[in-house]
N, C-alpha and C. Protein backbone atom coordinates (compact mmCIF):
# COMPACT_ATOMS: atom_id res chain seq x y z
N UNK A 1 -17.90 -3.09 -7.77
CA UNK A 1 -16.57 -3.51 -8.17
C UNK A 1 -15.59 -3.32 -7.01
N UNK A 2 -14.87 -4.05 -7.14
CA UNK A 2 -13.23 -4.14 -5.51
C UNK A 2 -12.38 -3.37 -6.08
N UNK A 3 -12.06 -2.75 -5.01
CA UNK A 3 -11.15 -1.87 -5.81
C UNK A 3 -9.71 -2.54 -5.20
N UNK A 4 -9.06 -1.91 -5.70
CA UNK A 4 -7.38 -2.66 -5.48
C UNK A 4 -6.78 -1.54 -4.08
N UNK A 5 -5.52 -2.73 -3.96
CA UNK A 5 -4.92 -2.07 -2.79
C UNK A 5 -4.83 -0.96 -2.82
N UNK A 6 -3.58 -0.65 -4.17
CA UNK A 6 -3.16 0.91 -4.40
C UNK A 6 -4.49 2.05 -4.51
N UNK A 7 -5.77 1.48 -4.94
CA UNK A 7 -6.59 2.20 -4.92
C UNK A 7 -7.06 2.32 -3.24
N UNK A 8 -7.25 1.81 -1.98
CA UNK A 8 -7.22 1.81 -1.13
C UNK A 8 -5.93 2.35 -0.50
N UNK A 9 -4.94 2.55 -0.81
CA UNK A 9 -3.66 2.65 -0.38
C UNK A 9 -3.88 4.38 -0.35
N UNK A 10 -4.10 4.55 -1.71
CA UNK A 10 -4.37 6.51 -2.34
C UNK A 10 -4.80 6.88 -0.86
N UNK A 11 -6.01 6.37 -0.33
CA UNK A 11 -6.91 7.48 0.60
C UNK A 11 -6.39 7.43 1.69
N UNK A 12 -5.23 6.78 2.18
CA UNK A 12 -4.32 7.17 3.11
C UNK A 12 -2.97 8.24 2.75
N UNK A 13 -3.01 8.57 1.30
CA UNK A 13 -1.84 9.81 1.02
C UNK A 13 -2.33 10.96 1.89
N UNK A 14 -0.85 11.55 2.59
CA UNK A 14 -1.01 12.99 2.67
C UNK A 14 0.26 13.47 3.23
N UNK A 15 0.69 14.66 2.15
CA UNK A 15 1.98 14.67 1.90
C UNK A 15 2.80 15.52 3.08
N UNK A 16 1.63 15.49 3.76
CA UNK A 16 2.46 17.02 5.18
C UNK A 16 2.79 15.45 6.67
N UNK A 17 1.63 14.52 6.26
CA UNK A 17 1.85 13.78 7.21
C UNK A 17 3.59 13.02 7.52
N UNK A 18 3.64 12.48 8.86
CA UNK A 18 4.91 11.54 9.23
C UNK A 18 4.39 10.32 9.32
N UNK A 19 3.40 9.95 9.37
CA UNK A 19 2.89 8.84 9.91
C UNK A 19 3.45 7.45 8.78
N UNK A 20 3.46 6.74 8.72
CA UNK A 20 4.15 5.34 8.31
C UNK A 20 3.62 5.17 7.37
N UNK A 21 1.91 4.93 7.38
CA UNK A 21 1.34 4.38 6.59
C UNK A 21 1.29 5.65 5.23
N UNK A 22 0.95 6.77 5.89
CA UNK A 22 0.91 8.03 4.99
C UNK A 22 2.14 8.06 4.23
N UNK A 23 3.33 8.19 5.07
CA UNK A 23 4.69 8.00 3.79
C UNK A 23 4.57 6.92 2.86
N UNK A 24 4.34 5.74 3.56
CA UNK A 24 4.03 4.31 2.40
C UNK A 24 3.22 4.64 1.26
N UNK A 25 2.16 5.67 1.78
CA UNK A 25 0.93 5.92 0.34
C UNK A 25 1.46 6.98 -0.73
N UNK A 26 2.00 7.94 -0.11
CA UNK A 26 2.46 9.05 -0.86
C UNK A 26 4.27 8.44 -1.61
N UNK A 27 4.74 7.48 -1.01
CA UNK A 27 6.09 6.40 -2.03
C UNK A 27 5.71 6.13 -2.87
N UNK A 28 4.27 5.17 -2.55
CA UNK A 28 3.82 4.41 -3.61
C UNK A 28 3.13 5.01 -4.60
N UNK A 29 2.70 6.43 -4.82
CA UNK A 29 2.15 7.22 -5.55
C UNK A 29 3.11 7.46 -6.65
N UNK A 30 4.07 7.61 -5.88
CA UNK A 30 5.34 8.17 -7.15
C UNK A 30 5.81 6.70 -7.71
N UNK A 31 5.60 5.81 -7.00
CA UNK A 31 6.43 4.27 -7.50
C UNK A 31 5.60 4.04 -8.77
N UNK A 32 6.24 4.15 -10.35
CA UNK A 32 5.77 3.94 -11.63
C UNK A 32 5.01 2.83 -11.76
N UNK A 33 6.27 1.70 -11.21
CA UNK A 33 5.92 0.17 -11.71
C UNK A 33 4.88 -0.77 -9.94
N UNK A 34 4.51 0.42 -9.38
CA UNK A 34 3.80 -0.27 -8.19
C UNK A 34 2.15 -1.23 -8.84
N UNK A 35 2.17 -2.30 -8.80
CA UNK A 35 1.12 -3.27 -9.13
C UNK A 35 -0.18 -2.06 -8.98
N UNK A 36 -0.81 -1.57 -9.73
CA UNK A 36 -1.67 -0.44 -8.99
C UNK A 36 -3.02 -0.98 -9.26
N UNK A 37 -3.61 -2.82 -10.00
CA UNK A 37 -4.25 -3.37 -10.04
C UNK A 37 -4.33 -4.55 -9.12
N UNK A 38 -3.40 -4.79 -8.72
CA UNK A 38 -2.92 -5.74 -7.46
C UNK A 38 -4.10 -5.84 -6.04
N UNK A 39 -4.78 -7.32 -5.72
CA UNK A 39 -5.35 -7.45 -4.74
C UNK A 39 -4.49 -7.88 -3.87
N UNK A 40 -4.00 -9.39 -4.55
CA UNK A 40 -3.48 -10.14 -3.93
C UNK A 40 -2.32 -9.37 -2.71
N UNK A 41 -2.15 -10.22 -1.57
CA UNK A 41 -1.62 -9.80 -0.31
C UNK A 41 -0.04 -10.65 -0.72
N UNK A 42 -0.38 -11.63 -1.47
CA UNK A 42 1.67 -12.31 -1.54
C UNK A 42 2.31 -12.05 -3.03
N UNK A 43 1.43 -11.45 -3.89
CA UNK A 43 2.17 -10.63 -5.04
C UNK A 43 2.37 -9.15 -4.59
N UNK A 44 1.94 -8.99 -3.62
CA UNK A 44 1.98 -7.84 -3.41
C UNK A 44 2.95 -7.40 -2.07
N UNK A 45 3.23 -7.85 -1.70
CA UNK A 45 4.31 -8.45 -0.72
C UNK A 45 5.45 -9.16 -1.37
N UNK A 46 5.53 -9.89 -2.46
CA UNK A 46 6.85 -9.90 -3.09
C UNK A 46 7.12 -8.64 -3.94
N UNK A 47 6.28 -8.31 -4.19
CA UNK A 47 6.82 -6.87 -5.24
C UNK A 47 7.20 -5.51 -4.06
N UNK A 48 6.86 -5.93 -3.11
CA UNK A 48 7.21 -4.68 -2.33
C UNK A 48 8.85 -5.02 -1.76
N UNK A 49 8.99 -6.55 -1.00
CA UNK A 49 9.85 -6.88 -0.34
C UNK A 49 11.53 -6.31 -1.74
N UNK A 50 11.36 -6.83 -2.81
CA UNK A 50 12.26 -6.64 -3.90
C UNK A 50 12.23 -5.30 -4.56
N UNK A 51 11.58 -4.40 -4.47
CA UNK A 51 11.25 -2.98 -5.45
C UNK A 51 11.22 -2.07 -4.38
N UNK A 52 10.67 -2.28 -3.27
CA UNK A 52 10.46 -0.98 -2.58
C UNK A 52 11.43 -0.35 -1.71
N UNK A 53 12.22 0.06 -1.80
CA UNK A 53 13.06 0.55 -0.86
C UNK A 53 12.57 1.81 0.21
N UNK A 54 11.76 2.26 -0.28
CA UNK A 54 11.25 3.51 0.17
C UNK A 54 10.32 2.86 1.51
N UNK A 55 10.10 2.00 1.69
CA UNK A 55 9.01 0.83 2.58
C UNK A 55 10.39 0.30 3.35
N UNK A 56 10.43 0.88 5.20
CA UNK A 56 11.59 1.16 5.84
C UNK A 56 10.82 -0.65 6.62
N UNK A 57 9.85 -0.49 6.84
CA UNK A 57 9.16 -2.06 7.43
C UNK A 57 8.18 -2.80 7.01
N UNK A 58 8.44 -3.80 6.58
CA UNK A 58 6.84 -4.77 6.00
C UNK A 58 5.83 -5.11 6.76
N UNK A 59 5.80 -4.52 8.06
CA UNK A 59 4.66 -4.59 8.75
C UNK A 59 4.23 -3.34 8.87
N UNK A 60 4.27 -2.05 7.61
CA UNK A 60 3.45 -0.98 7.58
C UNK A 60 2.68 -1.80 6.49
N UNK A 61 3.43 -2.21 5.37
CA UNK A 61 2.23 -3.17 4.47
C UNK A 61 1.31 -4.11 5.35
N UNK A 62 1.51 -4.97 6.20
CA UNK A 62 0.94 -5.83 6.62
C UNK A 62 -0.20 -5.10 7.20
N UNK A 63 -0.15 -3.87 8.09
CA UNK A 63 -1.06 -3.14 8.73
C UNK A 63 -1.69 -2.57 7.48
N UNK A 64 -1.52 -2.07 6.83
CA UNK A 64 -2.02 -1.46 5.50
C UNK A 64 -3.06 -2.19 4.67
N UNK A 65 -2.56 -3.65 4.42
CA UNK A 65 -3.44 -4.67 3.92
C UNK A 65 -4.68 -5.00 4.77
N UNK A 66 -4.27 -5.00 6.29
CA UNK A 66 -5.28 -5.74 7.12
C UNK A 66 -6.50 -4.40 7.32
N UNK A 67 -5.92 -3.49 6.82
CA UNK A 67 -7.27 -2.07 7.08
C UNK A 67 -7.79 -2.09 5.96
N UNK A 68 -7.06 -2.38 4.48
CA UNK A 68 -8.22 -3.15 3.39
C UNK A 68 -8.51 -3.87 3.02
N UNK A 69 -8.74 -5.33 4.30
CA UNK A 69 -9.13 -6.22 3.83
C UNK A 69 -10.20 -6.15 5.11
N UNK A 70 -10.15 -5.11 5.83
CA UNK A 70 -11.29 -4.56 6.52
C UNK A 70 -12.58 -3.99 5.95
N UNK A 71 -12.01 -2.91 5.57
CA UNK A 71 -13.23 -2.24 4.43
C UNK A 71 -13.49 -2.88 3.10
N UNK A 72 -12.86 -4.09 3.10
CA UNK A 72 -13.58 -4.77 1.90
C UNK A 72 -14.38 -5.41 2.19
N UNK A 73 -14.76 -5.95 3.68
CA UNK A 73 -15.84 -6.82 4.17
C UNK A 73 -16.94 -5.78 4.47
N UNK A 74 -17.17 -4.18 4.51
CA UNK A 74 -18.06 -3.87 4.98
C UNK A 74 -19.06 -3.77 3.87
């Protein structure tokens, strides 16, 4: 079974980190209404661009997506 972004997103949380992608995972942990079944890369990218404030650049998503749409090919 594929697992979803946010489920790919989780194994980059860690709450001591600064790093971009790590703040993005540990936002989106607390974000209630974050798509947390969501594959898709442009529902998921409109729900971020309009809801996320906590997401300072959309090219930490973009990098974020392209590392699980990495490990989804292996």
């Amino acid at each position: 079974m594929r697992r979803s972004f946010y489920q790919f997103l989780m194994t980059l949380r860690n709450p001591e980190s600064v790093e971009p992608e790590a703040e993005f995972a540990n936002n989106a942990f607390r974000d209630q209404s974050f798509p947390k079944q969501e594959e898709d890369y442009e529902k998921l990218s409109e729900y971020l661009e309009l809801n996320a404030g906590y997401l300072p650049a959309m090219t930490i998503f973009d990098e974020a997506y392209a590392k699980y749409k990495d490990t989804d090919r292996k």
